[in-house]
N, C-alpha and C. Protein backbone atom coordinates (compact mmCIF):
# COMPACT_ATOMS: atom_id res chain seq x y z
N UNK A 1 0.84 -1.20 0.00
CA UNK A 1 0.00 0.00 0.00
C UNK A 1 0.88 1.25 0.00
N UNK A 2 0.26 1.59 -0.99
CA UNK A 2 0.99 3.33 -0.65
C UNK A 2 0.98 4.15 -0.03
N UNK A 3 2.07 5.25 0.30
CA UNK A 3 1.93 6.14 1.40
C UNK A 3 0.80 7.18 1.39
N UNK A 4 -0.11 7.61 1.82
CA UNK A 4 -0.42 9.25 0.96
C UNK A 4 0.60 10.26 1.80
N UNK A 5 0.75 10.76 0.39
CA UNK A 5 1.54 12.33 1.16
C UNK A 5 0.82 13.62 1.50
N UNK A 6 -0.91 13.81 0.36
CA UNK A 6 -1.68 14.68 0.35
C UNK A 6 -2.84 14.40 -0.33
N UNK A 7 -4.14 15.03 0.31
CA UNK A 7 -5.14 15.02 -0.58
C UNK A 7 -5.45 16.16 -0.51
N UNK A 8 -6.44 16.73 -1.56
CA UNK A 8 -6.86 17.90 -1.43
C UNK A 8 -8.07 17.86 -3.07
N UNK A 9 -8.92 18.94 -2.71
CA UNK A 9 -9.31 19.17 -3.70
C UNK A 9 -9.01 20.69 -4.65
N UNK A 10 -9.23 20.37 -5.65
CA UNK A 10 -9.24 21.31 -7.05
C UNK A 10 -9.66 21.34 -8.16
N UNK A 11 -10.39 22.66 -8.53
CA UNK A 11 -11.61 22.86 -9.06
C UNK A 11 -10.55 23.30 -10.69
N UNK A 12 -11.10 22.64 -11.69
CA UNK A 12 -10.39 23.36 -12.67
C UNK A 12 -11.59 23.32 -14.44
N UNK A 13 -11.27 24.63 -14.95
CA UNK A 13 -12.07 24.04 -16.19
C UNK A 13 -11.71 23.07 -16.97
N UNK A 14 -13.29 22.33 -17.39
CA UNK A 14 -12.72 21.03 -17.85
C UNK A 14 -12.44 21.02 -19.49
N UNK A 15 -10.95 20.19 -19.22
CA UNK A 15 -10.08 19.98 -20.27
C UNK A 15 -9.57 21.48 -20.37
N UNK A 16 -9.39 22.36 -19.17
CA UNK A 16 -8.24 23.68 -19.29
C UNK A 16 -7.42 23.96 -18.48
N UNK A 17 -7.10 22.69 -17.61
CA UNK A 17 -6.10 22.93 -16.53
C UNK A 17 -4.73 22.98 -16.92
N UNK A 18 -4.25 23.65 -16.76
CA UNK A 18 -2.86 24.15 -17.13
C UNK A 18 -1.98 24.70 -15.87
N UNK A 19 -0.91 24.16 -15.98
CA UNK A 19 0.31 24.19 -14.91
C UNK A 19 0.76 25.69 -14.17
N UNK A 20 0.36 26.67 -15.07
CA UNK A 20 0.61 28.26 -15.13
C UNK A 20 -0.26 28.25 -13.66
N UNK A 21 -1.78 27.46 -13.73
CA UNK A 21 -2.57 28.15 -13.09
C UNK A 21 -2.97 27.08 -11.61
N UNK A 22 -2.35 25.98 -11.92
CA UNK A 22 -2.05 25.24 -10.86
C UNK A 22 -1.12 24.95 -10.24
N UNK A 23 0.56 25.86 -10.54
CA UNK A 23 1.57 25.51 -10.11
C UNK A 23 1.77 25.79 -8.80
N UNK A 24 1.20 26.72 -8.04
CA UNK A 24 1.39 26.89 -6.56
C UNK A 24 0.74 25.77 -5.19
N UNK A 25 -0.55 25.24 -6.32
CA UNK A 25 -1.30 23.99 -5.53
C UNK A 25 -0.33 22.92 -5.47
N UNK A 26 0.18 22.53 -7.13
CA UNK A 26 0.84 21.37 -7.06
C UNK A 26 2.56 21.21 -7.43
N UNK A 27 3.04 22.80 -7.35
CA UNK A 27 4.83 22.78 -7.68
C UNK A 27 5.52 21.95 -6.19
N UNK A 28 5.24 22.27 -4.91
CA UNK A 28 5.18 21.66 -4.18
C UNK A 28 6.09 19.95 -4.23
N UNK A 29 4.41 19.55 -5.00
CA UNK A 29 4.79 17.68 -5.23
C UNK A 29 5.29 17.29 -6.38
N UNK A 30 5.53 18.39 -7.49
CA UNK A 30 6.32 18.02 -8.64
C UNK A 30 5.77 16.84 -9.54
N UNK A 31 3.92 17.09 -9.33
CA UNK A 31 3.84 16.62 -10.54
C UNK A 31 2.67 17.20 -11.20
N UNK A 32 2.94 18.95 -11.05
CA UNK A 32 2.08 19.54 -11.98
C UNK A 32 1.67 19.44 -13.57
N UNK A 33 3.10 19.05 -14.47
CA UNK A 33 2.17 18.47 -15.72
C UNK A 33 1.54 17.89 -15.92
N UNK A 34 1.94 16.34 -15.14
CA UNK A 34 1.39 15.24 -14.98
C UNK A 34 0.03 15.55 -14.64
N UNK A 35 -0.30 16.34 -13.47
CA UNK A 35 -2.04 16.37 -13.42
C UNK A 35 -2.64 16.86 -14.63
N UNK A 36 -2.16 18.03 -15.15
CA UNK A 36 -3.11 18.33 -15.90
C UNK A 36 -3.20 17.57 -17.14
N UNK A 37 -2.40 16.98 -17.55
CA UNK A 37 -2.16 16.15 -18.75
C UNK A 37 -3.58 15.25 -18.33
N UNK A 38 -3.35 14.88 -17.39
CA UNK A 38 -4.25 13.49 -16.99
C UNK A 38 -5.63 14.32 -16.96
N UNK A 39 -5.99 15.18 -15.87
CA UNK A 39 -6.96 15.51 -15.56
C UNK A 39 -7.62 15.98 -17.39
N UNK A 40 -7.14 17.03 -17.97
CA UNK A 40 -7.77 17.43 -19.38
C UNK A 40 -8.04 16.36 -20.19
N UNK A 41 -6.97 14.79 -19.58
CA UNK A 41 -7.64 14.01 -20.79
C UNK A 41 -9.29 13.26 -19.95
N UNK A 42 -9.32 13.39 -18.53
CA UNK A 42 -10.56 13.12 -18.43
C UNK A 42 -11.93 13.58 -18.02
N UNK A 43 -11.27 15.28 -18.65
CA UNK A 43 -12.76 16.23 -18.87
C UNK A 43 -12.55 16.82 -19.84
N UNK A 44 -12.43 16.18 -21.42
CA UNK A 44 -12.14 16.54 -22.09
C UNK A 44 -13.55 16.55 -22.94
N UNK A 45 -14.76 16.21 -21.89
CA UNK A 45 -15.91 16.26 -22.69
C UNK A 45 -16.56 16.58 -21.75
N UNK A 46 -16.40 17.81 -21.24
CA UNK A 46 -16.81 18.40 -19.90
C UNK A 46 -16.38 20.56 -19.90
N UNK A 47 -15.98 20.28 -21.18
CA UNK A 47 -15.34 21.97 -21.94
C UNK A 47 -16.65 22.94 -21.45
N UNK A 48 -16.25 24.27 -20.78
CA UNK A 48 -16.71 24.91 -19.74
C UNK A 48 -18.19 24.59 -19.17
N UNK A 49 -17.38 23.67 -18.39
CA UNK A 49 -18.29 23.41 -17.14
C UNK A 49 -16.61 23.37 -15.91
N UNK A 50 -16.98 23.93 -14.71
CA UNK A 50 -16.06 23.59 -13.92
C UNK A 50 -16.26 22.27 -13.12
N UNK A 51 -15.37 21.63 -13.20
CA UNK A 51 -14.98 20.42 -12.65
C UNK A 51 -13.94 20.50 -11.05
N UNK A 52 -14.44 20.46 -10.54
CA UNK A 52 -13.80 19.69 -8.80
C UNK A 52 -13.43 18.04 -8.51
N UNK A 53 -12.08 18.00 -8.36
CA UNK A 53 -11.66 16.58 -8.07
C UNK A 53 -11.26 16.91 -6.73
N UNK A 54 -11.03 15.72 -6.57
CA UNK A 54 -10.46 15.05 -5.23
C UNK A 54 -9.55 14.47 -5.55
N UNK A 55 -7.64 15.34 -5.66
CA UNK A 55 -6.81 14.45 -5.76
C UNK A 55 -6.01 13.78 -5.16
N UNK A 56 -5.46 12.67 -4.42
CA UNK A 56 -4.54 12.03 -3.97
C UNK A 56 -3.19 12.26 -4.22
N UNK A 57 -2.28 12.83 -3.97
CA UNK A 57 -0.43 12.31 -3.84
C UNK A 57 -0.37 11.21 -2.72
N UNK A 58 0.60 10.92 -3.52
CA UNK A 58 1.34 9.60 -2.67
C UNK A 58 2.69 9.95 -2.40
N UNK A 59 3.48 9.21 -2.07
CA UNK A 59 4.71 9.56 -1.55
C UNK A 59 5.99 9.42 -2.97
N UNK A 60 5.73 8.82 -4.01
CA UNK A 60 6.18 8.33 -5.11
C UNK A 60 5.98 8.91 -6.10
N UNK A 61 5.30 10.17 -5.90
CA UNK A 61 4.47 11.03 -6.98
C UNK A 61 3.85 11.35 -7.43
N UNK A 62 3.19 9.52 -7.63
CA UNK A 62 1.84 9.04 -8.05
C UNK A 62 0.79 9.83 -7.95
N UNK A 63 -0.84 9.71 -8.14
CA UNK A 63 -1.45 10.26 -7.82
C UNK A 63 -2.62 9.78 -8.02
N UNK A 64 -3.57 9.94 -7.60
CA UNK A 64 -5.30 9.53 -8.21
C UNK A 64 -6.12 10.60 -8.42
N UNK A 65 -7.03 10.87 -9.32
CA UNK A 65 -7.78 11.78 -9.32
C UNK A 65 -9.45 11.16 -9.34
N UNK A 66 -10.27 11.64 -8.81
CA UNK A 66 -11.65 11.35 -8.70
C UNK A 66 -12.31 12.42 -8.97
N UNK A 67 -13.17 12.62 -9.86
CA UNK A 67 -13.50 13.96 -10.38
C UNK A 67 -15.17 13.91 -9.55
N UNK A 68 -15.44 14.86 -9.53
CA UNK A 68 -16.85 15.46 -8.92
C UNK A 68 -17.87 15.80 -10.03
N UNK A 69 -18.60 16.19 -9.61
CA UNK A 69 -19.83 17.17 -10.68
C UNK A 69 -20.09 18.60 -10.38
N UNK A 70 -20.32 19.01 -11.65
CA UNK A 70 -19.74 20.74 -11.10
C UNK A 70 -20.93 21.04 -10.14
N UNK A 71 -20.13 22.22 -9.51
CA UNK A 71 -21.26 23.28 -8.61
C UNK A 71 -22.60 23.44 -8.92
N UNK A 72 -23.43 23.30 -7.82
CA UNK A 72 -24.73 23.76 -8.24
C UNK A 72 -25.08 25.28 -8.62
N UNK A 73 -24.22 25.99 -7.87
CA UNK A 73 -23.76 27.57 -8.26
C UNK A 73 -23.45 27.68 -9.44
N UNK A 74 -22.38 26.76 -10.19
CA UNK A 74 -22.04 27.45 -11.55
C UNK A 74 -23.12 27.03 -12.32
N UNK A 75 -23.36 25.92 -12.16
CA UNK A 75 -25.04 25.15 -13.34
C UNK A 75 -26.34 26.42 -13.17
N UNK A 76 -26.40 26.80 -12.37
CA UNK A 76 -27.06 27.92 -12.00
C UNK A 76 -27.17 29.19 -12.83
N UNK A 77 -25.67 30.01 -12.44
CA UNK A 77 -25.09 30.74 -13.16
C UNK A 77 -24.65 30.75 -14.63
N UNK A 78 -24.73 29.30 -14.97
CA UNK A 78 -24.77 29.06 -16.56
C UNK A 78 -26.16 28.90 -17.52
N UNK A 79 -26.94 28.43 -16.13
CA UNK A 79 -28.73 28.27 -16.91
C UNK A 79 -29.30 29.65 -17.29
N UNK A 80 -28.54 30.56 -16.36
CA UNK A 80 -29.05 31.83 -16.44
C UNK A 80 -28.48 33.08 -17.02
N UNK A 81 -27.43 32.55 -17.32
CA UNK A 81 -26.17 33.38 -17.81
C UNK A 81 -25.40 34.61 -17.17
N UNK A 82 -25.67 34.56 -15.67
CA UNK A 82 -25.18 35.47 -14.92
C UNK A 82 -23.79 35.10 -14.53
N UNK A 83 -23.13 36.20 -14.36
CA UNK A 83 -21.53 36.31 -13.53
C UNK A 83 -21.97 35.75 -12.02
N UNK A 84 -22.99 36.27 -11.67
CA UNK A 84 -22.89 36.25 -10.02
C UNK A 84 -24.18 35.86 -9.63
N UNK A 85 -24.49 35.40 -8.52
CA UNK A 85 -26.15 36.02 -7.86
C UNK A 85 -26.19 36.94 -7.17
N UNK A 86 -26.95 37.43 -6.20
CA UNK A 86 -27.43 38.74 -5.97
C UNK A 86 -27.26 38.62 -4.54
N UNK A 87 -26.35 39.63 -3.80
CA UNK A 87 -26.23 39.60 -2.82
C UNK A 87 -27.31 40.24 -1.29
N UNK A 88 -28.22 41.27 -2.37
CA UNK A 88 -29.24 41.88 -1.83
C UNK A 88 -30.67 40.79 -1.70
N UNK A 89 -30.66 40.53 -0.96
CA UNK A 89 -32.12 39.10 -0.96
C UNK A 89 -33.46 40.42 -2.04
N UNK A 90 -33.29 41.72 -2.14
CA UNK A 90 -34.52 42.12 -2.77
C UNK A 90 -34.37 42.42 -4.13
N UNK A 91 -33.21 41.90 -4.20
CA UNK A 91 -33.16 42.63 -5.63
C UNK A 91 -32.72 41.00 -6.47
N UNK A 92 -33.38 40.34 -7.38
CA UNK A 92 -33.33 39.36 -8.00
C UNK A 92 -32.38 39.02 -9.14
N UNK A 93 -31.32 38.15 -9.08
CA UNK A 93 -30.18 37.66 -9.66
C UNK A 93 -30.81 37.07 -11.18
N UNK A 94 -32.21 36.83 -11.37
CA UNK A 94 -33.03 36.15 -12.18
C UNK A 94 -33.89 35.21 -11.90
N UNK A 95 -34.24 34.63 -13.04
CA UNK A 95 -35.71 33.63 -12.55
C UNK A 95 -35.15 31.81 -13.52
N UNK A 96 -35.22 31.02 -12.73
CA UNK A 96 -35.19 29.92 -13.17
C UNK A 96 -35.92 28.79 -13.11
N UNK A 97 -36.23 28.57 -14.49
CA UNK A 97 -37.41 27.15 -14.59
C UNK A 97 -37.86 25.97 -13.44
N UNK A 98 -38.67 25.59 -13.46
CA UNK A 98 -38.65 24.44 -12.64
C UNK A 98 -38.05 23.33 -13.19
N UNK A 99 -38.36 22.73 -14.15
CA UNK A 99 -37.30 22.32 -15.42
C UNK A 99 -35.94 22.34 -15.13
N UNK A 100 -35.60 23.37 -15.65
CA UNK A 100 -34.25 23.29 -15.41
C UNK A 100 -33.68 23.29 -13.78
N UNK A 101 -34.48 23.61 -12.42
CA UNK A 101 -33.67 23.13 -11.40
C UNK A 101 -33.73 21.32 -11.36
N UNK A 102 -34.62 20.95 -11.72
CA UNK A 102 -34.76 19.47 -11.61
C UNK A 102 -33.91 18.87 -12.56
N UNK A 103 -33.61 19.69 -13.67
CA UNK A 103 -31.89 18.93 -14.52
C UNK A 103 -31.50 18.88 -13.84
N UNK A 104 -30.87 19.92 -13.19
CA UNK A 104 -29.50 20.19 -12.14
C UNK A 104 -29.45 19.12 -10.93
N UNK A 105 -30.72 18.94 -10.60
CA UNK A 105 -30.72 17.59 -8.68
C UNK A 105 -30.78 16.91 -9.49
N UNK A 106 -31.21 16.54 -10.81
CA UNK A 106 -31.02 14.90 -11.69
C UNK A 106 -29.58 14.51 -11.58
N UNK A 107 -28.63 15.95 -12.30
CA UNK A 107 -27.24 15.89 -12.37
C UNK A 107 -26.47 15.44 -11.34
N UNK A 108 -27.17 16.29 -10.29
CA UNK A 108 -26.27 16.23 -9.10
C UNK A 108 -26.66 15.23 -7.91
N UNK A 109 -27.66 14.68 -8.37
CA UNK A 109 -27.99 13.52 -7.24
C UNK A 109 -26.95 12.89 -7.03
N UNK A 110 -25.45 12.07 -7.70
CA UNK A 110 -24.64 11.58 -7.07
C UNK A 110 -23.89 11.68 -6.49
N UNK A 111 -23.63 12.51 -5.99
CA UNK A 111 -22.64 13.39 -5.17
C UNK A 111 -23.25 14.21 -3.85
N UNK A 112 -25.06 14.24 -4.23
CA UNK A 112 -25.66 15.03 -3.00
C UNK A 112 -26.15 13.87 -1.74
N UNK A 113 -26.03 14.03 -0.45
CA UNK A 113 -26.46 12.89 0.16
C UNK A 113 -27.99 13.25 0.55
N UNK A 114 -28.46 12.70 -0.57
CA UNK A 114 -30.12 12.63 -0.33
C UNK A 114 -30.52 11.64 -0.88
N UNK A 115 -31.72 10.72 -0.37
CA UNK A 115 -31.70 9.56 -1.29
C UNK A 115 -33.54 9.94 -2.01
N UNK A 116 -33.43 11.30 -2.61
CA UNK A 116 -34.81 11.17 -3.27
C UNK A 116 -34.55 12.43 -4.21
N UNK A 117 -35.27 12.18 -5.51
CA UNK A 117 -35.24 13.81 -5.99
C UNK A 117 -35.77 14.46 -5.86
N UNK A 118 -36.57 14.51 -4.95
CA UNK A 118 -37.52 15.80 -4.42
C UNK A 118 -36.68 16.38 -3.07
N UNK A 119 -35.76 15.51 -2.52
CA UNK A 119 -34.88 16.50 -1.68
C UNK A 119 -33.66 17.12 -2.82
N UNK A 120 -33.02 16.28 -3.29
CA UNK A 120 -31.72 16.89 -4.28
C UNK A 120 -32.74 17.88 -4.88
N UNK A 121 -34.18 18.09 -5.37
CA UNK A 121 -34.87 19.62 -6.06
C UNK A 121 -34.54 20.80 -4.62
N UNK A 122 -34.90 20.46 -3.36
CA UNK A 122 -34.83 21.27 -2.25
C UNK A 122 -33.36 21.74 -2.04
N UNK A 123 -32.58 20.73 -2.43
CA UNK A 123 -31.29 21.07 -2.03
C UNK A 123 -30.96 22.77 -3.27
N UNK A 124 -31.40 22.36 -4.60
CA UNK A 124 -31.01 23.59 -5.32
C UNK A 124 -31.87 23.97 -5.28
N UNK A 125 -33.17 24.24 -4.78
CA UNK A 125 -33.54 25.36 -4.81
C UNK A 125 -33.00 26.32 -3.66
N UNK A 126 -32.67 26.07 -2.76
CA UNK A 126 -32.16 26.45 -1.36
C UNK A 126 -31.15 26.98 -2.19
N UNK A 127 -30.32 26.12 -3.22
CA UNK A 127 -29.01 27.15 -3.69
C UNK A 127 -29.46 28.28 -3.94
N UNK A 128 -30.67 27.89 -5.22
CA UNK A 128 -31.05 29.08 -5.62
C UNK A 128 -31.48 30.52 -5.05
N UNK A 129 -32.01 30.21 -3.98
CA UNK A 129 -33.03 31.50 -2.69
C UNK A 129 -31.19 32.42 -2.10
N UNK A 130 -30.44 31.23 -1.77
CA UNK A 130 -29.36 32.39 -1.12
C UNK A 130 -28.53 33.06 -2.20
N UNK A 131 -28.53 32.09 -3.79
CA UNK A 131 -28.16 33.39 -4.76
C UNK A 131 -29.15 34.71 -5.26
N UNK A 132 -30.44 34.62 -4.78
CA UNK A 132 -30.93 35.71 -5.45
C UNK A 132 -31.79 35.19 -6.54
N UNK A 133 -32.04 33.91 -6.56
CA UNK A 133 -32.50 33.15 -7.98
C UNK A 133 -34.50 32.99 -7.68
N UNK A 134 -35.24 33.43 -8.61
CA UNK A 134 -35.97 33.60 -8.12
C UNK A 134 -36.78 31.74 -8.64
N UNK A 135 -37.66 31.29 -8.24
CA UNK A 135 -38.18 30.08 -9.43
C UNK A 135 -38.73 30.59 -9.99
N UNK A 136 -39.60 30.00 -11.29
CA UNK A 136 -40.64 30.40 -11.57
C UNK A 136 -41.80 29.43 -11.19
N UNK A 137 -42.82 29.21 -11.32
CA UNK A 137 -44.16 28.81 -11.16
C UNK A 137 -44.75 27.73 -12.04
């Protein structure tokens, strides 16, 4: 069994991680090409959406990566095409489908610990209320 030396996570666009912009996370363990080489070849069908892994070092260099599913924030911010949500609860970041929040808990049911989709819908809509996101009806 191998040692671990570190885990950690890191969020990168998928298939755009590049060493420039991860070298302070991973210059450290000296094997910043190596991730991104690896990681871009396995979100290379994942092109802007942000991606969060969970990566492993070992003591040997090695490494594992386990990739996540993006943010319910950015799926959000991409359904709607906003930079941000709204930090003022009265002033509305936009309005989003019912539809489309129930893509998003479809998406993200594996990673959310709920075992129903009518909680993973509660879970984003709750995202949605503290960005400013209004539903619609």
């Amino acid at each position: 069994m191998k040692k671990i030396l570190r885990t950690m996570k890191i969020e990168a666009m998928g298939g755009e991680a590049s060493p420039a912009k991860l070298g302070q996370k991973l210059g450290p363990y000296g094997i910043g090409g190596k991730f991104c080489v690896k990681f871009n070849a396995m979100t290379s069908d994942r092109h802007g959406d942000l991606v969060p892994c969970i990566l492993t070092i070992y003591e040997d260099k090695s490494f594992d990566i386990v990739l996540k599913t993006t943010p319910v924030t950015f799926l959000i911010k991409k359904a709607l095409g906003i930079e941000k949500g709204s930090k003022d609860k009265s002033v509305s970041a936009g309005t989003i489908s019912k539809e489309e929040v129930k893509k998003i808990a479809e998406y993200k049911m594996q990673d959310l610990t709920v075992d129903s989709l009518e909680a993973a819908i509660r879970c984003v809509e709750g995202t949605c209320k503290s960005m400013g996101v209004k539903i619609a009806e």
